[in-house]
C-alpha atoms as a PDB file:
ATOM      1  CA  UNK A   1       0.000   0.000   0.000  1.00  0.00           C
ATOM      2  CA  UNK A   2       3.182   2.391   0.684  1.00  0.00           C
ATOM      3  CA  UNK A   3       3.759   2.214  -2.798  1.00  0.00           C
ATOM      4  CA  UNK A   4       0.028   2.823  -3.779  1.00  0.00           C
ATOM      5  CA  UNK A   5       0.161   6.475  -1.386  1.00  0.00           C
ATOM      6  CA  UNK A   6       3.893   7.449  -3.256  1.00  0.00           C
ATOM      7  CA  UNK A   7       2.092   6.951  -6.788  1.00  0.00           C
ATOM      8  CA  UNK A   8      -0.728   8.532  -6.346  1.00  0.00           C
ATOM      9  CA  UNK A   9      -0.916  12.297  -5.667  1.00  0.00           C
ATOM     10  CA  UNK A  10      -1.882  14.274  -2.270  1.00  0.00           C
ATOM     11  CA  UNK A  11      -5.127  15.414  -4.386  1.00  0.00           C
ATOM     12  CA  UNK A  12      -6.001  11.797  -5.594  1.00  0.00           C
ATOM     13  CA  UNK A  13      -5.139  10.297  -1.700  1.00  0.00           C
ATOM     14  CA  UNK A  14      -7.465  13.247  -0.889  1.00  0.00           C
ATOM     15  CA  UNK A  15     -10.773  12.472  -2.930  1.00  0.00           C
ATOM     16  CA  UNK A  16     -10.313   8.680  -2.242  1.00  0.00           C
ATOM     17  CA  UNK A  17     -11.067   9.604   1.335  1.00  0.00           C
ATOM     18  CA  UNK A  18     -13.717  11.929   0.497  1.00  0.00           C
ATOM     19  CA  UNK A  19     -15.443   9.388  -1.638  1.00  0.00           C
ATOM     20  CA  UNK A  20     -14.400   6.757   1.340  1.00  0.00           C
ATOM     21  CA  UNK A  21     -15.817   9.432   4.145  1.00  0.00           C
ATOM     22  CA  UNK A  22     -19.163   9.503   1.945  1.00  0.00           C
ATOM     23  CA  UNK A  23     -19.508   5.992   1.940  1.00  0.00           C
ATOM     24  CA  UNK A  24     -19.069   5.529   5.756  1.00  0.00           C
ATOM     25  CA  UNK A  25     -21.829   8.331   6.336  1.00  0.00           C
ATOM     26  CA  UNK A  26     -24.441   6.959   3.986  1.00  0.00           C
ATOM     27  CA  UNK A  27     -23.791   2.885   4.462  1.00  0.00           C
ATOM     28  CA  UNK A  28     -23.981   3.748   7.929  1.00  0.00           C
ATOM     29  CA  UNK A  29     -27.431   5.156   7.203  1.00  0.00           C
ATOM     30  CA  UNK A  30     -28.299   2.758   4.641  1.00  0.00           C
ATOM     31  CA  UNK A  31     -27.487  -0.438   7.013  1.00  0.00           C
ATOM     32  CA  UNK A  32     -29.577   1.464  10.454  1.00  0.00           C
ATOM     33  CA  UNK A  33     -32.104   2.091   8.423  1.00  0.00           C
ATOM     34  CA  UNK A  34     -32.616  -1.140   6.252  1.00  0.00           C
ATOM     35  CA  UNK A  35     -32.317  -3.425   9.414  1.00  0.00           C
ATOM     36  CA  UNK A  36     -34.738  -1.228  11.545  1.00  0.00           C
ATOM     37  CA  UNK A  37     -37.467  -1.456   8.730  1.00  0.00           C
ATOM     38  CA  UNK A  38     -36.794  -5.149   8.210  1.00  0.00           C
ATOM     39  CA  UNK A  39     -37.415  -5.770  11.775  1.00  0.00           C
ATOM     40  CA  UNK A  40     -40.308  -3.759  11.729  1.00  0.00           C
ATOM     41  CA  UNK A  41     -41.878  -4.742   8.477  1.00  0.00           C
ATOM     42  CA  UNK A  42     -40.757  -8.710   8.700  1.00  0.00           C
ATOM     43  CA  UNK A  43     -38.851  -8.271   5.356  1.00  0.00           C
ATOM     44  CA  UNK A  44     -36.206 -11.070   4.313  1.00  0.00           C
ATOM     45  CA  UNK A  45     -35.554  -8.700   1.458  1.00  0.00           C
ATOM     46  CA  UNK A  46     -34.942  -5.802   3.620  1.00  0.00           C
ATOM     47  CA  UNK A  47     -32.758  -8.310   5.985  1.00  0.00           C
ATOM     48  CA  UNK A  48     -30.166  -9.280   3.390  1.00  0.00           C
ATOM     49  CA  UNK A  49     -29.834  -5.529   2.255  1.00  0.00           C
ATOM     50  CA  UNK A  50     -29.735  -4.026   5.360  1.00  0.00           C
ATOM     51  CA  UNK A  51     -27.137  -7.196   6.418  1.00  0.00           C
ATOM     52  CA  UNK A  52     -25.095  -6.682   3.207  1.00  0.00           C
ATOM     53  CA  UNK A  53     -24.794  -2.912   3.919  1.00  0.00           C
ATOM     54  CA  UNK A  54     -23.197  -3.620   7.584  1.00  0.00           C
ATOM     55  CA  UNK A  55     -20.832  -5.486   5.978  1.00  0.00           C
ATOM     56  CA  UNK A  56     -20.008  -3.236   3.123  1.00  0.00           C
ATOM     57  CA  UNK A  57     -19.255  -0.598   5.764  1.00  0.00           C
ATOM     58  CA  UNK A  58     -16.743  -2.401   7.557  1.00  0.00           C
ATOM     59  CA  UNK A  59     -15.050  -2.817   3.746  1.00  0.00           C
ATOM     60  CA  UNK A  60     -15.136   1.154   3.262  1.00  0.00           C
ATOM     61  CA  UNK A  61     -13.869   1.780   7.157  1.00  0.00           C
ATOM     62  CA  UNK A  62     -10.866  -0.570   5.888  1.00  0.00           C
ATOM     63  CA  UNK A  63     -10.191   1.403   2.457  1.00  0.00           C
ATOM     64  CA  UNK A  64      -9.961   4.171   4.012  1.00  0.00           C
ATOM     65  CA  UNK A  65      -8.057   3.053   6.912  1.00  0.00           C
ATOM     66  CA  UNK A  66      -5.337   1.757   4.082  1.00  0.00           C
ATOM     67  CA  UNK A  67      -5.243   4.841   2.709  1.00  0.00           C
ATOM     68  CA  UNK A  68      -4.037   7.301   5.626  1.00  0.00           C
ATOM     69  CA  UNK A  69      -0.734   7.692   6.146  1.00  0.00           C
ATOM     70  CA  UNK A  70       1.784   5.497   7.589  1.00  0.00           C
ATOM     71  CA  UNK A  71      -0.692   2.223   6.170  1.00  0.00           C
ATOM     72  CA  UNK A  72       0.122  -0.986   7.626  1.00  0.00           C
ATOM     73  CA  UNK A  73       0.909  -3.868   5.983  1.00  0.00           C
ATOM     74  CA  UNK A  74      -1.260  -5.878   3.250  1.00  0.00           C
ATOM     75  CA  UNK A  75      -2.159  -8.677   5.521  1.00  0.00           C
ATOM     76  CA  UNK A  76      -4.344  -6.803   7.685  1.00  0.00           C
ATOM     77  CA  UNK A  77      -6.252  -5.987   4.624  1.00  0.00           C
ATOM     78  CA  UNK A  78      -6.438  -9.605   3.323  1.00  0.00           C
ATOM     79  CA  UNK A  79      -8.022 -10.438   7.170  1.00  0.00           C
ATOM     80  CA  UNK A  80     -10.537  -7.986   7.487  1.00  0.00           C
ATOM     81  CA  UNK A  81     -11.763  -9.119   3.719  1.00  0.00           C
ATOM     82  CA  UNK A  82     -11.930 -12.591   5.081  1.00  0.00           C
ATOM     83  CA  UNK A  83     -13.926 -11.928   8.133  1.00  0.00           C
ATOM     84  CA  UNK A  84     -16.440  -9.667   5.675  1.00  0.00           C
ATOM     85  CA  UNK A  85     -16.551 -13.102   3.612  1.00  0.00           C
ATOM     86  CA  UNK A  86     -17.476 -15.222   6.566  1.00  0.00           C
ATOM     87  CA  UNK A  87     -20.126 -12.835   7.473  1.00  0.00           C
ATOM     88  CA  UNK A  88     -21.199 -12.868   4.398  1.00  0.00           C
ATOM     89  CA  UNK A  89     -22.070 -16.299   4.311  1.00  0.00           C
ATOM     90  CA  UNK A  90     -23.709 -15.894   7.810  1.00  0.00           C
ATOM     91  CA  UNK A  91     -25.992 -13.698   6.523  1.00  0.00           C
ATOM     92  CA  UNK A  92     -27.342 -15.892   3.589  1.00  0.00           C
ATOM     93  CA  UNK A  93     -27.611 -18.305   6.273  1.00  0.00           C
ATOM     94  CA  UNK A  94     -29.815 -16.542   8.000  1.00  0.00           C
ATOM     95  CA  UNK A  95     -31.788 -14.865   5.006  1.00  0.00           C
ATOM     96  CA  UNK A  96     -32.548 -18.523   3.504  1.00  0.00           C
ATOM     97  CA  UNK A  97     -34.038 -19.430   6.772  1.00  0.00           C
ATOM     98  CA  UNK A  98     -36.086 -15.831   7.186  1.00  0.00           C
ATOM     99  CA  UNK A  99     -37.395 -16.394   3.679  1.00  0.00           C
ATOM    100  CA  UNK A 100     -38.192 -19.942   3.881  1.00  0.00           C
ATOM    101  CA  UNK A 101     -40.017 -19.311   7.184  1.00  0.00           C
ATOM    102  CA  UNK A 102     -41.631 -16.454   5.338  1.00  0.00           C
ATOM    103  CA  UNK A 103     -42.863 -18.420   2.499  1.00  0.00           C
ATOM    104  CA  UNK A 104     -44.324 -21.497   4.718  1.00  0.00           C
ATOM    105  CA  UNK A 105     -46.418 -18.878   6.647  1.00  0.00           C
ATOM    106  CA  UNK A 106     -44.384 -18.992   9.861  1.00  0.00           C
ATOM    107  CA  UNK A 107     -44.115 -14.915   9.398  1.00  0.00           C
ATOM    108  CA  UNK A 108     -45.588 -12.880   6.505  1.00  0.00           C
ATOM    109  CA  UNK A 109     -43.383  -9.246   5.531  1.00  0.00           C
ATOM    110  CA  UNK A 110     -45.657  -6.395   5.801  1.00  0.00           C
ATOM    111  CA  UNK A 111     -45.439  -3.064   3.677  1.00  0.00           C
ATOM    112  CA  UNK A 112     -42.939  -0.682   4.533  1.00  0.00           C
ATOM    113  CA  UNK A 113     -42.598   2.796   3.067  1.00  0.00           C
ATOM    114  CA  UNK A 114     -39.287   3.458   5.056  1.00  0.00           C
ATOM    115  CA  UNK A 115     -37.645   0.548   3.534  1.00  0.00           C
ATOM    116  CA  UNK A 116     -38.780   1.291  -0.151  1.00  0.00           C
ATOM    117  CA  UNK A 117     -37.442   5.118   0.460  1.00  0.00           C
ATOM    118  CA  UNK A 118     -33.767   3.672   1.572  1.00  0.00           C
ATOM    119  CA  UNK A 119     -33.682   1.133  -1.311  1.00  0.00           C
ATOM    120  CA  UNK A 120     -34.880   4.032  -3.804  1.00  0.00           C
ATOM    121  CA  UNK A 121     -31.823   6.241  -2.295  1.00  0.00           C
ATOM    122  CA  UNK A 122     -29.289   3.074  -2.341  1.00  0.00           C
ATOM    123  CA  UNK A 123     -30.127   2.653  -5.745  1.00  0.00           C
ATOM    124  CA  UNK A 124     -29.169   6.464  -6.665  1.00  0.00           C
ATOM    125  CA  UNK A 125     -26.763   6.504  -4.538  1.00  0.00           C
ATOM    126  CA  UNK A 126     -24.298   3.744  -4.792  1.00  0.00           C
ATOM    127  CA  UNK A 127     -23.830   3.650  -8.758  1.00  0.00           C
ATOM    128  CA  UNK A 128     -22.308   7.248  -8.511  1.00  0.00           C
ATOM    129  CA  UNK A 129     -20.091   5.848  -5.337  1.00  0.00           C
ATOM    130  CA  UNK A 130     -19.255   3.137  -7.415  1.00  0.00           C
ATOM    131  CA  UNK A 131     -17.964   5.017 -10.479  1.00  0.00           C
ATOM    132  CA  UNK A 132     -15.900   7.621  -8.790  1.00  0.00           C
ATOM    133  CA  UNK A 133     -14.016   4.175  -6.478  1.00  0.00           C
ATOM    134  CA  UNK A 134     -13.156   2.717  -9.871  1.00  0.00           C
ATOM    135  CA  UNK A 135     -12.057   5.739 -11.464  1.00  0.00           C
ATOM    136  CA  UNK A 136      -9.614   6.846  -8.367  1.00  0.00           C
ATOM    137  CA  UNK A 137      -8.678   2.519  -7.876  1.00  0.00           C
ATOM    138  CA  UNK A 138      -7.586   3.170 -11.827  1.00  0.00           C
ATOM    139  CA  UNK A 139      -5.233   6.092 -10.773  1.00  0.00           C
ATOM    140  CA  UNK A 140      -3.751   4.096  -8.074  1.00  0.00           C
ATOM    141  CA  UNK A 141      -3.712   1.267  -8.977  1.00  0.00           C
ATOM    142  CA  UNK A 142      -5.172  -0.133  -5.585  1.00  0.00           C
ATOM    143  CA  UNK A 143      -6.802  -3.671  -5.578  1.00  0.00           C
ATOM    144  CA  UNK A 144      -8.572  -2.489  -1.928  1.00  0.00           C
ATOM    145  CA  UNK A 145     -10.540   0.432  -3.752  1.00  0.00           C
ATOM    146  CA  UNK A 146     -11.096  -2.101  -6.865  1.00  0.00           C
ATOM    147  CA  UNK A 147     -12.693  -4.595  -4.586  1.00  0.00           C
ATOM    148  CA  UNK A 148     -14.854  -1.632  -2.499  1.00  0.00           C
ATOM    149  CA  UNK A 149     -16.312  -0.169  -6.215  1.00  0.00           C
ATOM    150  CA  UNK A 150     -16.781  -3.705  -7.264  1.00  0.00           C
ATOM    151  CA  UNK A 151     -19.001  -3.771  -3.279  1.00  0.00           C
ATOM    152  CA  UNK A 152     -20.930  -0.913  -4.575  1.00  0.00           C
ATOM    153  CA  UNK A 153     -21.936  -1.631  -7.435  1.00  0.00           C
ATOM    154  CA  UNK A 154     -23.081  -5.168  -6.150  1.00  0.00           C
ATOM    155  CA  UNK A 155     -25.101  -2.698  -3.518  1.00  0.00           C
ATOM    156  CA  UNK A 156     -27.089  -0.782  -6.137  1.00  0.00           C
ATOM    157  CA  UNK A 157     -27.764  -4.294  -7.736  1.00  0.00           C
ATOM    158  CA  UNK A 158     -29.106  -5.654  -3.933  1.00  0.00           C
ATOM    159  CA  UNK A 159     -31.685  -2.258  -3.911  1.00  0.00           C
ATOM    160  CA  UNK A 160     -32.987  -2.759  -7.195  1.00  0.00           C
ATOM    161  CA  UNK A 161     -33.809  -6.734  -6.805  1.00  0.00           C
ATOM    162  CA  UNK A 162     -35.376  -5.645  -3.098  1.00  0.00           C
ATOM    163  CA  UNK A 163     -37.248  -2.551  -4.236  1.00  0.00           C
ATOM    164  CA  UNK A 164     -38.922  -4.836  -6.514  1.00  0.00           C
ATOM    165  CA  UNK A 165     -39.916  -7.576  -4.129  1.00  0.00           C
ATOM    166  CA  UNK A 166     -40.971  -4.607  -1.430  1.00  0.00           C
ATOM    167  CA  UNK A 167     -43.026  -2.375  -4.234  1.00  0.00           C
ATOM    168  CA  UNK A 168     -45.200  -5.778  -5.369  1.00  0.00           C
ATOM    169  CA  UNK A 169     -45.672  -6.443  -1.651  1.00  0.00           C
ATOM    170  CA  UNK A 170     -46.890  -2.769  -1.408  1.00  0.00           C
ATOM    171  CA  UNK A 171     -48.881  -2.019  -4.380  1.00  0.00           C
ATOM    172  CA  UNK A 172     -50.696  -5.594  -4.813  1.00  0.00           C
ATOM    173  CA  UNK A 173     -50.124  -6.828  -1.172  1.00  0.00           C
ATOM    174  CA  UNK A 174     -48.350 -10.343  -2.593  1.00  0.00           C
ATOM    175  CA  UNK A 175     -46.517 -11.072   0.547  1.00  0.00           C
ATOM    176  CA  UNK A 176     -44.608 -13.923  -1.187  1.00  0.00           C
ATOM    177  CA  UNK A 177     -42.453 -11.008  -3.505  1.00  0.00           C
ATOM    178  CA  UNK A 178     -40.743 -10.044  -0.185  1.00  0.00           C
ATOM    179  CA  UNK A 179     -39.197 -13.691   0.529  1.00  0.00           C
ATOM    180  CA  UNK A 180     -38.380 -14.419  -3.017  1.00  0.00           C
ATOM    181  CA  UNK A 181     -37.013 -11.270  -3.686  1.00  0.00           C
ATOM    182  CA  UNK A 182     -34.691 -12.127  -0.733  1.00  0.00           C
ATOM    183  CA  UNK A 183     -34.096 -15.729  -1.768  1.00  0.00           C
ATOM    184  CA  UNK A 184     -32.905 -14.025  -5.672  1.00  0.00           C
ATOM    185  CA  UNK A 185     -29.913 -11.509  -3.502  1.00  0.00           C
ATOM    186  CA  UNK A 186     -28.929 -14.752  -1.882  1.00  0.00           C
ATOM    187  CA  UNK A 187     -26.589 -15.744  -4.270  1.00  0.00           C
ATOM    188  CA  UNK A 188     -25.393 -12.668  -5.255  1.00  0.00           C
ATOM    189  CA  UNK A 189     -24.287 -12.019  -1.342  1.00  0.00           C
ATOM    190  CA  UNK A 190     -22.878 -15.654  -1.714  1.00  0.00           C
ATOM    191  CA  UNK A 191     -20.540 -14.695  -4.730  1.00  0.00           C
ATOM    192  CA  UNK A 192     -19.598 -11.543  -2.803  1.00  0.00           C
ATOM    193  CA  UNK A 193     -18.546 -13.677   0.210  1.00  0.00           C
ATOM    194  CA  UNK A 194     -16.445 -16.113  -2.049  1.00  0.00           C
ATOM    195  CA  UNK A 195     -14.933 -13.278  -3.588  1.00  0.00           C
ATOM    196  CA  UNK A 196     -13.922 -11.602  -0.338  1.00  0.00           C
ATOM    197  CA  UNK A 197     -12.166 -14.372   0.729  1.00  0.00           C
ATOM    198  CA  UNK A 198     -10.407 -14.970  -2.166  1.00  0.00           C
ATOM    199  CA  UNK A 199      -9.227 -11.529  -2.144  1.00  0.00           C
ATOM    200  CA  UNK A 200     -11.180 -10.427  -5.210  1.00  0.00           C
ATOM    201  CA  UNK A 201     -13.624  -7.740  -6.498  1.00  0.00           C
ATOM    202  CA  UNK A 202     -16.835  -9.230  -7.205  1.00  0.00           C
ATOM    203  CA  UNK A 203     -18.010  -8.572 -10.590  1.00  0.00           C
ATOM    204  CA  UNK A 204     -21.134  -9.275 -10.432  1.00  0.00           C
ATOM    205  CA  UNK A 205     -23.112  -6.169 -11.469  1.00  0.00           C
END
């Protein structure tokens, strides 16, 4: 990473935190938000959003933490990507189960107009986030920033897939949308995970 922060220029290092600092504010947001309504509304869909953001956030924290001065070395990057992995798979875990439950009747997701308002901010968000992190990782060449745009990107994908399932629920009160929506980010969070742990941007979206 030393070599990334010689390479790159004091105004570069300074709009990769920026962008980094952004991130932080909103995912922190995005994840309060998205859990709160998902525990309010019953919303699988909601759940693996909401989950996925928490763990996105923890990615930007360490991006920008590599990128103040004095970084430390490589491997602490490599662990904290490999912890966000094995959460990652916790959390379809846990949103297979929700969903399934959900489906069978155990619990049925309600309509929530605070969850559809985050999702419809995520997904105007996070492309712009997304473009600027690959256009400053292209400058410097860093495969941390890579991996966070590629995170992004993958988020904005997450809010369109749940907006959907949510807005059926909402507009035509099918409470099934909500579950499968859910049960269709599963294995997008389940790439991401694999990806983390092998060190690698997910490509996904």
């Amino acid at each position: 990473m030393a070599s990334v922060l010689q390479i790159a220029s004091r105004d570069t290092v300074r709009r990769i935190r920026r962008v980094q600092a952004v991130t932080i504010a909103w995912m922190s947001v995005e994840a309060v938000v998205s859990l709160f309504a998902a525990w309010r509304a019953r919303s699988p869909a909601l759940l693996a959003f909401g989950g996925d953001s928490a763990i996105e956030l923890l990615s930007a924290v360490v991006v920008l933490w590599r990128f103040r001065p004095n970084a430390a070395h490589e491997h602490l990057e490599r662990r904290a990507a490999r912890v966000a992995g094995a959460l990652l798979f916790a959390l379809a875990a846990y949103v297979v189960t929700a969903s399934v439950m959900a489906l069978l009747g155990y619990s049925e997701p309600k309509p929530t107009l605070l969850g559809i308002a985050v999702l419809i901010a995520a997904a105007a968000i996070m492309p712009w986030l997304a473009k600027e992190k690959r256009r400053l990782s292209a400058s410097t060449g860093s495969a941390a920033l890579r991996a966070d745009a590629a995170e992004s990107a993958l988020c904005a994908c997450l809010s369109v897939i749940a907006l959907a399932g949510l807005a059926v629920n909402a507009i035509w009160r099918v409470a099934w949308a909500d579950p499968v929506a859910a049960l269709v980010i599963v294995p997008l969070i389940l790439w991401e995970g694999r990806e983390a742990i092998r060190g690698k941007a997910c490509g996904c979206c």
